[in-house]
Protein backbone atom coordinates (compact mmCIF):
# COMPACT_ATOMS: atom_id res chain seq x y z
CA UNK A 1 -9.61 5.91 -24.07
CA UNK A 2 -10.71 9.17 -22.42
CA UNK A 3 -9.68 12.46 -24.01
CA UNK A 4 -9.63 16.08 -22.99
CA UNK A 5 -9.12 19.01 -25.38
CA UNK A 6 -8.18 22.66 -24.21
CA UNK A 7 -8.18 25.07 -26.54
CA UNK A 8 -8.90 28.90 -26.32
CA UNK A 9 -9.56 29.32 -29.93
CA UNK A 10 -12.84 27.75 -30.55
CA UNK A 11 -13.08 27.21 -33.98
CA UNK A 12 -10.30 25.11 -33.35
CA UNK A 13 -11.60 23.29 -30.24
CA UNK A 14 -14.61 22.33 -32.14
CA UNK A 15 -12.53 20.83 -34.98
CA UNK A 16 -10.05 18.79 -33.15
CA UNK A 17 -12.94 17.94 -31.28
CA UNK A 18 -14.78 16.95 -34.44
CA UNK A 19 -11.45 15.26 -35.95
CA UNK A 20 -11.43 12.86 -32.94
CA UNK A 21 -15.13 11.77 -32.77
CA UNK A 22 -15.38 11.19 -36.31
CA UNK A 23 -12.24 8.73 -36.26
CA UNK A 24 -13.51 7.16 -33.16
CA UNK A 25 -17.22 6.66 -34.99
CA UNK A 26 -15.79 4.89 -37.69
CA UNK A 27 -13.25 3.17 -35.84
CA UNK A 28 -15.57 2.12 -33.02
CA UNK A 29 -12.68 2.06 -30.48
CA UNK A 30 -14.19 3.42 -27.46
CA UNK A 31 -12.47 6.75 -27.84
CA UNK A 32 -14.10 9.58 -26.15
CA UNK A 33 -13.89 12.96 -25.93
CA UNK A 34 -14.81 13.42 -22.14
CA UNK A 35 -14.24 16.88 -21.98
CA UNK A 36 -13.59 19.94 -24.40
CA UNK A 37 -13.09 23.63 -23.32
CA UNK A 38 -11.57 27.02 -23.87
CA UNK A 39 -11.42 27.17 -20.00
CA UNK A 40 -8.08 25.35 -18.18
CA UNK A 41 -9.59 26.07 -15.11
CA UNK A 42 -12.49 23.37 -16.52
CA UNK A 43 -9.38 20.94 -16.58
CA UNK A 44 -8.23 21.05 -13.30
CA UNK A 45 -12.30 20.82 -11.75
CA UNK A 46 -11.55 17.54 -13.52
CA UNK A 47 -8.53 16.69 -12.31
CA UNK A 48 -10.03 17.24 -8.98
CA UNK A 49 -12.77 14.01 -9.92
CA UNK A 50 -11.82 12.15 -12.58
CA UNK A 51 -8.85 11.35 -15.20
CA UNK A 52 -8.26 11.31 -19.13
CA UNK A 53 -6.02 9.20 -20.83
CA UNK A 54 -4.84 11.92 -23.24
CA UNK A 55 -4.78 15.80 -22.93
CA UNK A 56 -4.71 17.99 -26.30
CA UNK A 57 -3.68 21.28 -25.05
CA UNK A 58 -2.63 24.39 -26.90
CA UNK A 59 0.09 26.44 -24.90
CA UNK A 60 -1.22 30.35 -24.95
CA UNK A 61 -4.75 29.82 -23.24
CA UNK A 62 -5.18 33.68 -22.83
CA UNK A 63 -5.02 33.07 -18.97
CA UNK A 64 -2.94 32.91 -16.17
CA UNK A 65 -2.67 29.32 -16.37
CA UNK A 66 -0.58 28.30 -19.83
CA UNK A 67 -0.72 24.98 -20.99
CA UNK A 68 2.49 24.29 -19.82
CA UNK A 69 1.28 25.39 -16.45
CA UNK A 70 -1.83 22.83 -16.98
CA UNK A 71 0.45 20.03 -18.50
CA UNK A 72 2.30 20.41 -15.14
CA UNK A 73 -0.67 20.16 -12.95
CA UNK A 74 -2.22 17.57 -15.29
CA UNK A 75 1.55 15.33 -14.29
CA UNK A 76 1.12 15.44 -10.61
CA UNK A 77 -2.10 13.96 -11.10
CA UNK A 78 -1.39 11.47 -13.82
CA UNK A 79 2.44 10.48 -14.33
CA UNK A 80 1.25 8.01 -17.39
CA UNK A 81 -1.30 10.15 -19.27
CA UNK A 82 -0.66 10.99 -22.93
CA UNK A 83 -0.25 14.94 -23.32
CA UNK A 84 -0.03 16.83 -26.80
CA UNK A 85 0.60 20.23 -27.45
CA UNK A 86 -1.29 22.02 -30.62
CA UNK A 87 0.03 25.05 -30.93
CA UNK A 88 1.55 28.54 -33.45
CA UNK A 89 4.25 28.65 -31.06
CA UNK A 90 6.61 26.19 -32.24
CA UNK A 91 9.56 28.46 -30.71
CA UNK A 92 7.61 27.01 -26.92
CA UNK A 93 8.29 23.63 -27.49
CA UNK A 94 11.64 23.63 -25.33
CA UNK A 95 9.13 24.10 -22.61
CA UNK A 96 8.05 20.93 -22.47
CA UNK A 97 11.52 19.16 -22.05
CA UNK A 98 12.33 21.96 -19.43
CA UNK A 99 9.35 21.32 -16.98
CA UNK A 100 10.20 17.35 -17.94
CA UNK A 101 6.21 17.00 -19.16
CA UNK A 102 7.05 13.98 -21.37
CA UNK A 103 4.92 14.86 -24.08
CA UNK A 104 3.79 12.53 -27.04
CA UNK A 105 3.95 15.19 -29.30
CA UNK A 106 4.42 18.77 -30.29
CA UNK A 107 1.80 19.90 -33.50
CA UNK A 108 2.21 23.15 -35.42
CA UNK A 109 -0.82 24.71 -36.71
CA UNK A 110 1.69 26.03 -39.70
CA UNK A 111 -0.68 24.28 -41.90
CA UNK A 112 -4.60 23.28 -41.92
CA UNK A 113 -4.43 21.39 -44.54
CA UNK A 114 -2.02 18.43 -42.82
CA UNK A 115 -3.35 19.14 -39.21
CA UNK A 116 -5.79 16.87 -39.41
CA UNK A 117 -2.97 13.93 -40.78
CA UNK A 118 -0.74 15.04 -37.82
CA UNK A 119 -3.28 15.03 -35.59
CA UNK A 120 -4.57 11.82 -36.00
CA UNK A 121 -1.16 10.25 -36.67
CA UNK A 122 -0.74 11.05 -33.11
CA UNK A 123 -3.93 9.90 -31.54
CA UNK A 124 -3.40 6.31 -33.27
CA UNK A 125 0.02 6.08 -31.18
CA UNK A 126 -1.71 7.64 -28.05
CA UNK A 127 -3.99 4.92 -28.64
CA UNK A 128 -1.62 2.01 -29.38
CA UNK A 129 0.22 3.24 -25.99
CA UNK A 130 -3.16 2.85 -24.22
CA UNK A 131 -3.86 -0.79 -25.53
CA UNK A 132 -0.13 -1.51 -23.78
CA UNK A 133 -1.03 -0.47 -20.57
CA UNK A 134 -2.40 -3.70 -19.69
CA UNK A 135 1.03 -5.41 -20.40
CA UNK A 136 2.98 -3.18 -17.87
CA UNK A 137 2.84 -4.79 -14.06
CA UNK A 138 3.80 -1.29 -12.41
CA UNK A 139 0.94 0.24 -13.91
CA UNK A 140 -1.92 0.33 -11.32
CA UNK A 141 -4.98 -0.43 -13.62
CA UNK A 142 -6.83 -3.01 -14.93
CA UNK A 143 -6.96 -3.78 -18.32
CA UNK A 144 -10.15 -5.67 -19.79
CA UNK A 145 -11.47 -6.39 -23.42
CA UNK A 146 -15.37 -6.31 -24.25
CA UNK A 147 -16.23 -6.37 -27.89
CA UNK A 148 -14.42 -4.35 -30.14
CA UNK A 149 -13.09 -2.08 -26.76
CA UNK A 150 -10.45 -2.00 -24.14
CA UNK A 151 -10.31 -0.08 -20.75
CA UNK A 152 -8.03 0.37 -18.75
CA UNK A 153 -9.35 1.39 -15.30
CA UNK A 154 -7.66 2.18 -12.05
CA UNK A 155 -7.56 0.18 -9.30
CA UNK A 156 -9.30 2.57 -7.09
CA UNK A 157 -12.39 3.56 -9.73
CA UNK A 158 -13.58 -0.47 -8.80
CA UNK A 159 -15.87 -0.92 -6.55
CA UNK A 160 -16.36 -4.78 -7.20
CA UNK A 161 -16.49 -7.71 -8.78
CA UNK A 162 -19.44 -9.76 -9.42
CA UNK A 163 -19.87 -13.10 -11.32
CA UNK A 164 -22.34 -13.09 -13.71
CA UNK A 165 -25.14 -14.88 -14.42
CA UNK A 166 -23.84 -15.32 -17.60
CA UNK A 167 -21.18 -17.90 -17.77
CA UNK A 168 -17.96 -17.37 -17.58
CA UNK A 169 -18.51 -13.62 -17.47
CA UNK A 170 -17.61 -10.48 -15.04
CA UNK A 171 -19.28 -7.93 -14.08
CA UNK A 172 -17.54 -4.91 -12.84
CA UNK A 173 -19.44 -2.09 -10.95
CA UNK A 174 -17.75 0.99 -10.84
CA UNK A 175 -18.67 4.24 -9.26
CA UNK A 176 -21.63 5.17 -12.51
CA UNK A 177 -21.10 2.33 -14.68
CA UNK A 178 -21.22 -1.66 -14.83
CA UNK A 179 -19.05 -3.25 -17.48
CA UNK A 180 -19.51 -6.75 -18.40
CA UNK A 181 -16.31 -9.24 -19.51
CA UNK A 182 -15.57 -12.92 -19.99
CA UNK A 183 -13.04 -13.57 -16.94
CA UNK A 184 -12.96 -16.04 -13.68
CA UNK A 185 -13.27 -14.14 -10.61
CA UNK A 186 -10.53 -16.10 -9.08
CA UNK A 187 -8.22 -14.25 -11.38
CA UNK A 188 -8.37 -11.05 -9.74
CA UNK A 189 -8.62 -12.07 -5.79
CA UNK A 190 -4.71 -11.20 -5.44
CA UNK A 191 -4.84 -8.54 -8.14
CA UNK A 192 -4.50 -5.67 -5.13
CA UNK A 193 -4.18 -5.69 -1.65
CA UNK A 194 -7.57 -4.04 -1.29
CA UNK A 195 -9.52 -6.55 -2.90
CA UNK A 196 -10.90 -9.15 -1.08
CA UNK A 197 -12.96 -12.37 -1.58
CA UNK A 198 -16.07 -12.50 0.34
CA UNK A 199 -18.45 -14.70 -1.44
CA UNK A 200 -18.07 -17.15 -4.12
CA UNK A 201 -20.20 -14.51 -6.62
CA UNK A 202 -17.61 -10.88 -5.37
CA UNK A 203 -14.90 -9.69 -4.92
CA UNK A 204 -14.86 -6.31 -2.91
CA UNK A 205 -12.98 -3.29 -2.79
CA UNK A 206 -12.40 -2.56 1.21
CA UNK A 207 -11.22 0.86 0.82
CA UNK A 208 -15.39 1.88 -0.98
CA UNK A 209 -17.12 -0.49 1.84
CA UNK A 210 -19.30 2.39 3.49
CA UNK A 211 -20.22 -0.43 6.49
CA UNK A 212 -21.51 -3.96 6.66
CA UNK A 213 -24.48 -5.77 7.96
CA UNK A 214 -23.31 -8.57 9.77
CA UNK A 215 -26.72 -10.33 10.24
CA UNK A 216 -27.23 -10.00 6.63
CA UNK A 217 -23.92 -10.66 5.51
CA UNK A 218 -24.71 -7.56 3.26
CA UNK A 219 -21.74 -4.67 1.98
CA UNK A 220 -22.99 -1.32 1.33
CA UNK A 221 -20.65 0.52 -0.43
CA UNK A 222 -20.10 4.00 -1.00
CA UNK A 223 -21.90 4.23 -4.10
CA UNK A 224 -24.90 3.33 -2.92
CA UNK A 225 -25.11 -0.33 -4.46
CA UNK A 226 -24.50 -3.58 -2.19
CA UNK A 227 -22.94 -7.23 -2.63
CA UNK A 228 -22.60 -9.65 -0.22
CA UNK A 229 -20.48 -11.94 2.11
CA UNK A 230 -20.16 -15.73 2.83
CA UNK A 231 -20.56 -16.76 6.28
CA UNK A 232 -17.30 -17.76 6.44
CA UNK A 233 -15.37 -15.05 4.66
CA UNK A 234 -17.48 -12.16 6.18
CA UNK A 235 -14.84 -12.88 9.76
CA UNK A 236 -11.93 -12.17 8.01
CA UNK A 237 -13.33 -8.99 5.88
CA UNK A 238 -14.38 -7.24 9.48
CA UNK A 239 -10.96 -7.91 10.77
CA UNK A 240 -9.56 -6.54 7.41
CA UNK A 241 -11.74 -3.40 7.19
CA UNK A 242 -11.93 0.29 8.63
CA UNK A 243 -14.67 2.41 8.45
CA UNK A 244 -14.16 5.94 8.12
């Protein structure tokens, strides 16, 4: 689980940061802090590439852009994301119900003593919501297990599936980063409409094929790595696919 903090105090930043990272060392969970700043504008630059599962955001950023303002933004990117508000201004909380931000929670910084209880208190259930995810069928992302970790992953971050030497294992291969699970590849042919079946070893994403080699029945795809088609399903995957 993927989490962004935005805080414009930065003694604080640096402790929720701290308060999350040392839970998620001892926990070993696979909860990251991806991204913590003072800056909002930093958020949306990573909007713009990537998503978090969970935004901690105080309101009064001392900009232009409030965290209200970024918790909006942050929902027309992500309707399902997690977002918590640390913050003195308890009296701002109505904001969040009137720009409809569905937030997980609302934390006072009335006391430093139990900030670190509440904050954590609410992590665990941001957490617990993230493990459901993989139970929900209108959610598009995957949802796989590797030791000790879960991640859920949009449909559009893969780029494909490969069987594994290993048996009965996965590999994944996403844009940076191959993750490795125990699965049967014919499990996720129908998964999405943009994955196809092209070899008895992959499973390809059509919408990150950059073009294909139809002598060598080899896929480039957009990040630079390749896989490769069967004879016979390499006809069907040209009619299927459009370069751009």
């Amino acid at each position: 689980m993927n989490i962004v903090i935005c805080e414009d105090d930065r003694v604080q930043l640096e402790k929720t940061k701290e308060i999350i990272e040392n839970y998620a060392m001892m926990e070993d969970n696979g909860i990251k802090v991806v991204l913590a700043t003072a800056n909002p504008h930093d958020v949306l630059s990573f909007l713009q590439e990537d998503k978090a599962d969970c935004y901690f955001l105080d309101i009064n950023l001392k900009d232009e852009i409030t965290g209200i303002t970024l918790g909006s933004k942050i929902r027309e990117e992500d309707p399902i994301a997690n977002l918590v508000y640390i913050t003195t201004h308890a009296e701002m909380s109505f904001l969040t119900f009137i720009y409809k931000l569905a937030a997980l929670d609302f934390i006072i910084k009335d006391n430093p003593d139990s900030l670190k209880e509440k904050l954590l208190s609410t992590l665990k259930e941001a957490h617990r919501r993230y493990l459901k995810l993989g139970e929900q069928d209108n959610i598009q992302k995957l949802q796989i297990k590797t030791t000790g970790r879960t991640h859920n992953i949009d449909f559009q971050n893969i780029y494909f599936f490969e069987a594994s030497p290993d048996s009965h294992k996965i590999i994944l291969h996403l844009e940076n980063e191959h993750i490795e699970f125990y699965g049967r590849l014919k499990n996720y042919e129908g998964l999405h409409p943009d994955f196809y079946r092209c070899h008895k070893s992959f499973i390809v994403n059509k919408s990150k094929i950059k073009n294909i080699d139809s002598k060598e029945r080899s896929i480039n795809l957009d990040n630079g790595e390749l896989c490769y088609a069967s004879a016979r399903l390499i006809k069907g995957l040209l009619k299927e696919t459009t370069f751009t």
